[in-house]
PDB file of N, CA and C in Angstrom:
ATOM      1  N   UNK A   1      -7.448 -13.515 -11.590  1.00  0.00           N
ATOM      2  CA  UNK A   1      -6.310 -13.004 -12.322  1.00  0.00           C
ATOM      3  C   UNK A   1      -6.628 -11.585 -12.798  1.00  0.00           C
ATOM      4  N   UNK A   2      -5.366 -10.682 -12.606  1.00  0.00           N
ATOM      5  CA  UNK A   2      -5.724  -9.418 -13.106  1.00  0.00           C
ATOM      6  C   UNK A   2      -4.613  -9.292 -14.667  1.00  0.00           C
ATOM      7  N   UNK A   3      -5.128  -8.495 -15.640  1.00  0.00           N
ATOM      8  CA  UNK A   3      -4.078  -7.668 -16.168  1.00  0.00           C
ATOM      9  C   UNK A   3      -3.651  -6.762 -16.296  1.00  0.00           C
ATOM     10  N   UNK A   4      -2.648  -7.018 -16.503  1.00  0.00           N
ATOM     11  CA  UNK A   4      -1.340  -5.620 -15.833  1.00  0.00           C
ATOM     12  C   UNK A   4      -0.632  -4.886 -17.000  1.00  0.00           C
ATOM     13  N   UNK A   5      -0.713  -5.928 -18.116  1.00  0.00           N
ATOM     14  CA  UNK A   5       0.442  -5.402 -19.583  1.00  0.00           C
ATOM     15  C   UNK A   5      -1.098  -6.106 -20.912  1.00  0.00           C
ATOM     16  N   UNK A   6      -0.939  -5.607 -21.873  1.00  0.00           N
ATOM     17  CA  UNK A   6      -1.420  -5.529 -22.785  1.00  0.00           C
ATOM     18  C   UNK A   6      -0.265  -5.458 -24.362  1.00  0.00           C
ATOM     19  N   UNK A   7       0.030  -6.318 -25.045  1.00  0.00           N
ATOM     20  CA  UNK A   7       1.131  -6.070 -26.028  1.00  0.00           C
ATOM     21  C   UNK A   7       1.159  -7.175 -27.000  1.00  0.00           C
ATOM     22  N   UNK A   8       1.504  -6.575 -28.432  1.00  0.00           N
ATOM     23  CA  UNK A   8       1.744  -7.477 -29.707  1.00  0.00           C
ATOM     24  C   UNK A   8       3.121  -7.560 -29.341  1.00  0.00           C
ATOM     25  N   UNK A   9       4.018  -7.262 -28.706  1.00  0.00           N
ATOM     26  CA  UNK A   9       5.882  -7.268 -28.614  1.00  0.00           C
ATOM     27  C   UNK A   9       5.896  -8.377 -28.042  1.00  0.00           C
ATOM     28  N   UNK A  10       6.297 -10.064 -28.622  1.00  0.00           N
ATOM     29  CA  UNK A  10       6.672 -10.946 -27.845  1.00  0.00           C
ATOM     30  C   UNK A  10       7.764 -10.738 -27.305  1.00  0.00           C
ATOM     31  N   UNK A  11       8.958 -10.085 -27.293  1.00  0.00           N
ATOM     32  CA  UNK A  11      10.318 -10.232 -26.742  1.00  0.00           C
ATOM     33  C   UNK A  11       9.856  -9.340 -25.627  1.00  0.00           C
ATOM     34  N   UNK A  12       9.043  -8.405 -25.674  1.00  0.00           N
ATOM     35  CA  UNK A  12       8.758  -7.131 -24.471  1.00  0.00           C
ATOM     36  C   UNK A  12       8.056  -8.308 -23.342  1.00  0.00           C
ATOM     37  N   UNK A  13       6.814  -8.601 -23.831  1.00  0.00           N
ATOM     38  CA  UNK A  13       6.286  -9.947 -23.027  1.00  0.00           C
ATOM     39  C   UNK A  13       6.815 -11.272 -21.835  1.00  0.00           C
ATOM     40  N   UNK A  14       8.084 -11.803 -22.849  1.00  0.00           N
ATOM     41  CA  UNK A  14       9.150 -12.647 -22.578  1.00  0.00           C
ATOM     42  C   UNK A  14       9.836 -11.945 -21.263  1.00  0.00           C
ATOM     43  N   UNK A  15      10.207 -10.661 -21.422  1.00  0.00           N
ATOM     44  CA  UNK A  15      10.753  -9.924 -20.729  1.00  0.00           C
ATOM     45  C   UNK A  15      10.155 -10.107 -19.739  1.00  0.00           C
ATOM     46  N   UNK A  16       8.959  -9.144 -19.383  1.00  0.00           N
ATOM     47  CA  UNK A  16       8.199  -8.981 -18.624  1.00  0.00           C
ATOM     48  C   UNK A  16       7.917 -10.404 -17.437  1.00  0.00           C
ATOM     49  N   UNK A  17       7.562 -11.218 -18.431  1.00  0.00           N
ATOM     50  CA  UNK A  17       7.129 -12.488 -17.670  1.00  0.00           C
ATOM     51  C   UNK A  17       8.208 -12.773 -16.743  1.00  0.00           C
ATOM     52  N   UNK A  18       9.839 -12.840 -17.148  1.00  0.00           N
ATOM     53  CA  UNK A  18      10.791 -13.398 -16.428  1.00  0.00           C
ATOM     54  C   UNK A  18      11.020 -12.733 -15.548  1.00  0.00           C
ATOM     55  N   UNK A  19      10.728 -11.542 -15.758  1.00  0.00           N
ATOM     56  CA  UNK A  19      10.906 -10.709 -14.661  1.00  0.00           C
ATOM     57  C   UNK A  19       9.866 -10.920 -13.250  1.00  0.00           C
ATOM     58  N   UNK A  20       9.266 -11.139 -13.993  1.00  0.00           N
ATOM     59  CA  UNK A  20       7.787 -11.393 -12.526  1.00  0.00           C
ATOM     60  C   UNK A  20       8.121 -12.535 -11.891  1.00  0.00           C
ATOM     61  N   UNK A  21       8.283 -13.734 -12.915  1.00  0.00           N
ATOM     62  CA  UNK A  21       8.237 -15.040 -12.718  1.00  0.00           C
ATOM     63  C   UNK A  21       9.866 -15.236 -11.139  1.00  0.00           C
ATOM     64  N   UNK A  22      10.901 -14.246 -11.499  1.00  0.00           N
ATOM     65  CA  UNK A  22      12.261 -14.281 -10.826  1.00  0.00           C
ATOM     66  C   UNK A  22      11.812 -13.666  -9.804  1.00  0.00           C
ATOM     67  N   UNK A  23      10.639 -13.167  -9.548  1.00  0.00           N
ATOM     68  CA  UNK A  23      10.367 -12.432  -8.535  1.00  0.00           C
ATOM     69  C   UNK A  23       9.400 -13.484  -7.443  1.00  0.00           C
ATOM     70  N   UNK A  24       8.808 -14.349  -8.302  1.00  0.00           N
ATOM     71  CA  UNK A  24       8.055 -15.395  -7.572  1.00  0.00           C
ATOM     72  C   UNK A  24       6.802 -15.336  -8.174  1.00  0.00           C
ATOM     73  N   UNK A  25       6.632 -14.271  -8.709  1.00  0.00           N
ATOM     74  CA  UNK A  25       4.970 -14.188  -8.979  1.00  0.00           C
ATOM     75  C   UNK A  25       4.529 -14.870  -9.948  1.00  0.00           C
ATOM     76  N   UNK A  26       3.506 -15.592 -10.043  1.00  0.00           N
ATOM     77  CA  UNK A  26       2.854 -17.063 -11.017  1.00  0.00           C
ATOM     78  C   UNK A  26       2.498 -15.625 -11.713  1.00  0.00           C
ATOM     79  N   UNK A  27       2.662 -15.791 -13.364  1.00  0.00           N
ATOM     80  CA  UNK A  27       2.440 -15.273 -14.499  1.00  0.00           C
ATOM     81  C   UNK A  27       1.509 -16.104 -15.436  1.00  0.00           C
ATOM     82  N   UNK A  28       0.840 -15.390 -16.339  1.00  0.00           N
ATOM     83  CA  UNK A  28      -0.763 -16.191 -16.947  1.00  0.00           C
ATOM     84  C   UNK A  28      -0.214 -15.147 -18.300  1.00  0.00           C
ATOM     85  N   UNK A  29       0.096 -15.727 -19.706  1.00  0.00           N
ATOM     86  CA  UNK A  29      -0.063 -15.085 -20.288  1.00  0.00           C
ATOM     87  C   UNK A  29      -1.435 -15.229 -21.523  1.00  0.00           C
ATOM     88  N   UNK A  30      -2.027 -14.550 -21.590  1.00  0.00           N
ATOM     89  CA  UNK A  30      -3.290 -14.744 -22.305  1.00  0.00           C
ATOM     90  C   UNK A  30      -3.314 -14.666 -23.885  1.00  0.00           C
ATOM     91  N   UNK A  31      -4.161 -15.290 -24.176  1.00  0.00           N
ATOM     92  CA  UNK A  31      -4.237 -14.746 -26.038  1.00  0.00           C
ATOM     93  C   UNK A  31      -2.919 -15.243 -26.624  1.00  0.00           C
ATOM     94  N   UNK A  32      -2.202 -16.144 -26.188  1.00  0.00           N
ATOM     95  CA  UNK A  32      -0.829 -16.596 -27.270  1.00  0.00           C
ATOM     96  C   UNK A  32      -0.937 -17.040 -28.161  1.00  0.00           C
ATOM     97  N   UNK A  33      -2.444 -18.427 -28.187  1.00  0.00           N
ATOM     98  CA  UNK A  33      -3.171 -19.305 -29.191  1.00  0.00           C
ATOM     99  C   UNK A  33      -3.777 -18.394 -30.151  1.00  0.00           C
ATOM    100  N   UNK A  34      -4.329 -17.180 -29.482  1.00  0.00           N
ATOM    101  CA  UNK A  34      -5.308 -16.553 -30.525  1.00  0.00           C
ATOM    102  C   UNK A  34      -4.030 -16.071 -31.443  1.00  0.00           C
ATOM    103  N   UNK A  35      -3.092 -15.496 -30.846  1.00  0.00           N
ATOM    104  CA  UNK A  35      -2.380 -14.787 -31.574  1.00  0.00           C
ATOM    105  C   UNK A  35      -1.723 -15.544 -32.664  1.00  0.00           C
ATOM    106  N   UNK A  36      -1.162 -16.703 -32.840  1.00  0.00           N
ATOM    107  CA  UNK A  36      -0.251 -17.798 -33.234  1.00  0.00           C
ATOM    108  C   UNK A  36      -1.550 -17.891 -34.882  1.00  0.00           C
ATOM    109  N   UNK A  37      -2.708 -18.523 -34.493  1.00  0.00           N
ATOM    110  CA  UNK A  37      -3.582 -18.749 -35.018  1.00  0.00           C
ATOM    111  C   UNK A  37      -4.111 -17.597 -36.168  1.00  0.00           C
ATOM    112  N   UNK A  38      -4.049 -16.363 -35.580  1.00  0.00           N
ATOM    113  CA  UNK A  38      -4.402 -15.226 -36.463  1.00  0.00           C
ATOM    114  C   UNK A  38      -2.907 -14.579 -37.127  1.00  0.00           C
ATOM    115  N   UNK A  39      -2.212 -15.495 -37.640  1.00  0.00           N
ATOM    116  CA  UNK A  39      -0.704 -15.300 -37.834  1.00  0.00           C
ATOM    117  C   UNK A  39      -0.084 -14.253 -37.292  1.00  0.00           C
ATOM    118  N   UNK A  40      -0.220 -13.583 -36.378  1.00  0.00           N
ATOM    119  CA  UNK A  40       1.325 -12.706 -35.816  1.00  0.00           C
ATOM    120  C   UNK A  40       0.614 -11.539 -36.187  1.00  0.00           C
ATOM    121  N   UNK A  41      -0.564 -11.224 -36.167  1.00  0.00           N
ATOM    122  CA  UNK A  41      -0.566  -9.550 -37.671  1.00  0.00           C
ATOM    123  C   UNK A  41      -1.249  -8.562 -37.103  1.00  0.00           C
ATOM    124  N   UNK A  42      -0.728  -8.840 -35.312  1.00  0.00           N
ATOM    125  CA  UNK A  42      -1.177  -8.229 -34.700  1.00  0.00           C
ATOM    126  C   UNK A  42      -2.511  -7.701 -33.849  1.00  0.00           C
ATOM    127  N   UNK A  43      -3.283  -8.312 -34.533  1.00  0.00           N
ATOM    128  CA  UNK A  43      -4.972  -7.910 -34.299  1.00  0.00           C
ATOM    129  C   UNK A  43      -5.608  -8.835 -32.902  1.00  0.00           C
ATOM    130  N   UNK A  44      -4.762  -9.560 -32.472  1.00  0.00           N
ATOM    131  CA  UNK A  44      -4.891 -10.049 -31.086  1.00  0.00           C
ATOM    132  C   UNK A  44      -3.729  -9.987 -29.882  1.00  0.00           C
ATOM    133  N   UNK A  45      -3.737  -8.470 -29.194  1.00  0.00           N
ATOM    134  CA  UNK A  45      -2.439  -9.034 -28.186  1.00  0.00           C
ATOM    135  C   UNK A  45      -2.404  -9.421 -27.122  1.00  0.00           C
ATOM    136  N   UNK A  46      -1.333 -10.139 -26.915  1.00  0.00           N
ATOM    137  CA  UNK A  46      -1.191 -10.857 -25.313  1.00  0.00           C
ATOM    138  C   UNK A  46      -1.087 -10.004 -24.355  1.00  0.00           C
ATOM    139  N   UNK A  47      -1.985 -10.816 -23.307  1.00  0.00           N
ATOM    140  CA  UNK A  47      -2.224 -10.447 -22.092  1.00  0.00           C
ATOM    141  C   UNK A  47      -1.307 -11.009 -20.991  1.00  0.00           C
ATOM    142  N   UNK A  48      -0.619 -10.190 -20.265  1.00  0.00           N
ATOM    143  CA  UNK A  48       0.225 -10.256 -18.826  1.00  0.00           C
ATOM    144  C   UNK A  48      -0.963 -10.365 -17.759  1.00  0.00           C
ATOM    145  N   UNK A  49      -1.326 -11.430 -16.908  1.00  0.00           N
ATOM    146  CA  UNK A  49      -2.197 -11.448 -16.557  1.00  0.00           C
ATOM    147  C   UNK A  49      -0.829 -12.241 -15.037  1.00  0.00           C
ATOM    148  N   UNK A  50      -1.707 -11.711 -13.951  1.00  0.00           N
ATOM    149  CA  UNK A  50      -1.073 -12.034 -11.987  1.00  0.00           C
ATOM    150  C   UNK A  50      -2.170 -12.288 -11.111  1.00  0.00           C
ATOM    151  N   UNK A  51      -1.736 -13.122 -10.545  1.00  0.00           N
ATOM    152  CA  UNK A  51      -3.295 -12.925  -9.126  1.00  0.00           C
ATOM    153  C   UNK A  51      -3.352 -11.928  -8.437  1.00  0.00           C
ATOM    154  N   UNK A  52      -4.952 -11.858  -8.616  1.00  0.00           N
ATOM    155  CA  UNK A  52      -4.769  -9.870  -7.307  1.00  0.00           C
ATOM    156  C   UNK A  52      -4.168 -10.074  -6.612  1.00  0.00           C
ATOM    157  N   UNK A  53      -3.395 -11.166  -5.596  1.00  0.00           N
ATOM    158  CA  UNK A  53      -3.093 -10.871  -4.369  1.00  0.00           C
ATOM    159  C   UNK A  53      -1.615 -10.540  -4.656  1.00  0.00           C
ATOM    160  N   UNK A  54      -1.254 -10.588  -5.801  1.00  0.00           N
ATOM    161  CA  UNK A  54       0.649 -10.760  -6.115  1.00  0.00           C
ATOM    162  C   UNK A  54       0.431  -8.832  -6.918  1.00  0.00           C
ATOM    163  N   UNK A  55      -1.084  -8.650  -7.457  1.00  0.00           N
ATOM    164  CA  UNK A  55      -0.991  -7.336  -8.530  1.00  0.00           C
ATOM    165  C   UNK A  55      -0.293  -6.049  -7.752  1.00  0.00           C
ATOM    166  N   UNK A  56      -0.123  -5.782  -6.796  1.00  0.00           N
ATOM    167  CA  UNK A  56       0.666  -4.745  -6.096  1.00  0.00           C
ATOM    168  C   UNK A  56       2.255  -4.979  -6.247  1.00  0.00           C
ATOM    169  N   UNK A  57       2.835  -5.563  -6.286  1.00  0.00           N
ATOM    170  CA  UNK A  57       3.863  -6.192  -5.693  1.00  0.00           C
ATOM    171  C   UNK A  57       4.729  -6.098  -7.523  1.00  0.00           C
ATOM    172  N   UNK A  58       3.456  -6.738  -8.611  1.00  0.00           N
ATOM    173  CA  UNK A  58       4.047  -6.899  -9.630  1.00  0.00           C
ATOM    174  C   UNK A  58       3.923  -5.315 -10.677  1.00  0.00           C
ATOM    175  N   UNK A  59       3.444  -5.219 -10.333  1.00  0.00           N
ATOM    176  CA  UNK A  59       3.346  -3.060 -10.810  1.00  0.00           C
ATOM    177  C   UNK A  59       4.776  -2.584 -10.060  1.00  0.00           C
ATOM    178  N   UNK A  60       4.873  -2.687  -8.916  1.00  0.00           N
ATOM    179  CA  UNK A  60       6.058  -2.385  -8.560  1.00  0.00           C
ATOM    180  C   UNK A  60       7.194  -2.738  -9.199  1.00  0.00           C
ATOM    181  N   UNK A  61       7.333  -3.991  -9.132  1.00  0.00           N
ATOM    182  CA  UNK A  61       8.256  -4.339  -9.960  1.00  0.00           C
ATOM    183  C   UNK A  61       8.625  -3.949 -10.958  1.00  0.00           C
ATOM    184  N   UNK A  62       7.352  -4.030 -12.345  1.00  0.00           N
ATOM    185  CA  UNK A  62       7.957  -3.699 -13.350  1.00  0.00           C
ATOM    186  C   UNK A  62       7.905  -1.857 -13.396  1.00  0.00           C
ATOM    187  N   UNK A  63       7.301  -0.833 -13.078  1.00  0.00           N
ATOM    188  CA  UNK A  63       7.723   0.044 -12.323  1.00  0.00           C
ATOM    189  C   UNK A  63       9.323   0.478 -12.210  1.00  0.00           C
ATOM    190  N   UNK A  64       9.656  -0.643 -11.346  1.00  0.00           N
ATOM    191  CA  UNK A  64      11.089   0.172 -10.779  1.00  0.00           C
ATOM    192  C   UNK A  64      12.100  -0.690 -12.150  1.00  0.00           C
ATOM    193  N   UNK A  65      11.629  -1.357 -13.149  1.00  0.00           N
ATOM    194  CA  UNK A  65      12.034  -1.577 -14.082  1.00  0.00           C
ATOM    195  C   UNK A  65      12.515  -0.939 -15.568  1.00  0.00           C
ATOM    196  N   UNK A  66      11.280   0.330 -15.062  1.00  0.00           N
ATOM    197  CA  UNK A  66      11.425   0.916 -15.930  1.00  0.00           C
ATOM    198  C   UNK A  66      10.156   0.673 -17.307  1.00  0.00           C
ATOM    199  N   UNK A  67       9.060  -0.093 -16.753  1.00  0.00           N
ATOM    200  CA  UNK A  67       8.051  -0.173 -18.018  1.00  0.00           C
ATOM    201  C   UNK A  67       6.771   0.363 -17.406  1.00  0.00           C
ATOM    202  N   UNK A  68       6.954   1.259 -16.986  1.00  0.00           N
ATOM    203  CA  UNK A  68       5.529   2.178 -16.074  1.00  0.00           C
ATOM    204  C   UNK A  68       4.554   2.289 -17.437  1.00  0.00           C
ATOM    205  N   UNK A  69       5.266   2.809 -18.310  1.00  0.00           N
ATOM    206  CA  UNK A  69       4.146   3.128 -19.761  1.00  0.00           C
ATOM    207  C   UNK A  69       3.389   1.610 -19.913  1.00  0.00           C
ATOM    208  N   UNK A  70       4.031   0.435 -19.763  1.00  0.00           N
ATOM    209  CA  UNK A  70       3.305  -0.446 -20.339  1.00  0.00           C
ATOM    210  C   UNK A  70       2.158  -0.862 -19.283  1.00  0.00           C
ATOM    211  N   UNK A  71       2.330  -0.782 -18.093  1.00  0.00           N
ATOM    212  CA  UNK A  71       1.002  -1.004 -17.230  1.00  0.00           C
ATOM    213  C   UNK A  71      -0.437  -0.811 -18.025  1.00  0.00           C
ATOM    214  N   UNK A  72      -1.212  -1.359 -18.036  1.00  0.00           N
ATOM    215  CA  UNK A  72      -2.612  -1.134 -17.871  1.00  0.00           C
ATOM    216  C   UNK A  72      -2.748  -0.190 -16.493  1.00  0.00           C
ATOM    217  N   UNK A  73      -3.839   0.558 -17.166  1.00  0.00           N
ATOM    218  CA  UNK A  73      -4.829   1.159 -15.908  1.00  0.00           C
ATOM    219  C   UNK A  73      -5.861  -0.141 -14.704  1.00  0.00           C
ATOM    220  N   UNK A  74      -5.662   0.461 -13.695  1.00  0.00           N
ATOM    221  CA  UNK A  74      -5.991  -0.579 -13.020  1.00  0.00           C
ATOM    222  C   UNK A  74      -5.852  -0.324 -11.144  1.00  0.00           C
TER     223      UNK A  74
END
């Protein structure tokens, strides 16, 4: 699994995911427990995490979506 997005924004996240997920690509989001657990306060954010073999395909996507800023380097 790679990651692709890095973010405390659950609704940005939500987003993101459905978007991949409508596209076909199996989505992994990471750190939800940590986050839930360390109440919301930011100091742990979730990870957008894809299998390398889908990570081309899903940069594109969100890309022509319009969330190029949120990519991770990679």
């Amino acid at each position: 699994m790679v990651e692709i997005v890095r973010t405390n924004d659950i609704v940005l996240m939500g987003y993101l995911q459905s978007l991949l997920e409508n596209a076909k690509i199996p989505v992994l989001i990471a750190d939800t427990h940590i986050s839930a657990l360390e109440g919301m306060i930011g100091a742990f954010p979730r990870r957008l995490m894809v299998p390398e073999d889908h990570e081309r395909q899903a940069r594109r996507i969100l890309r022509e979506a319009g969330f190029e800023a949120e990519l991770r380097l990679g």
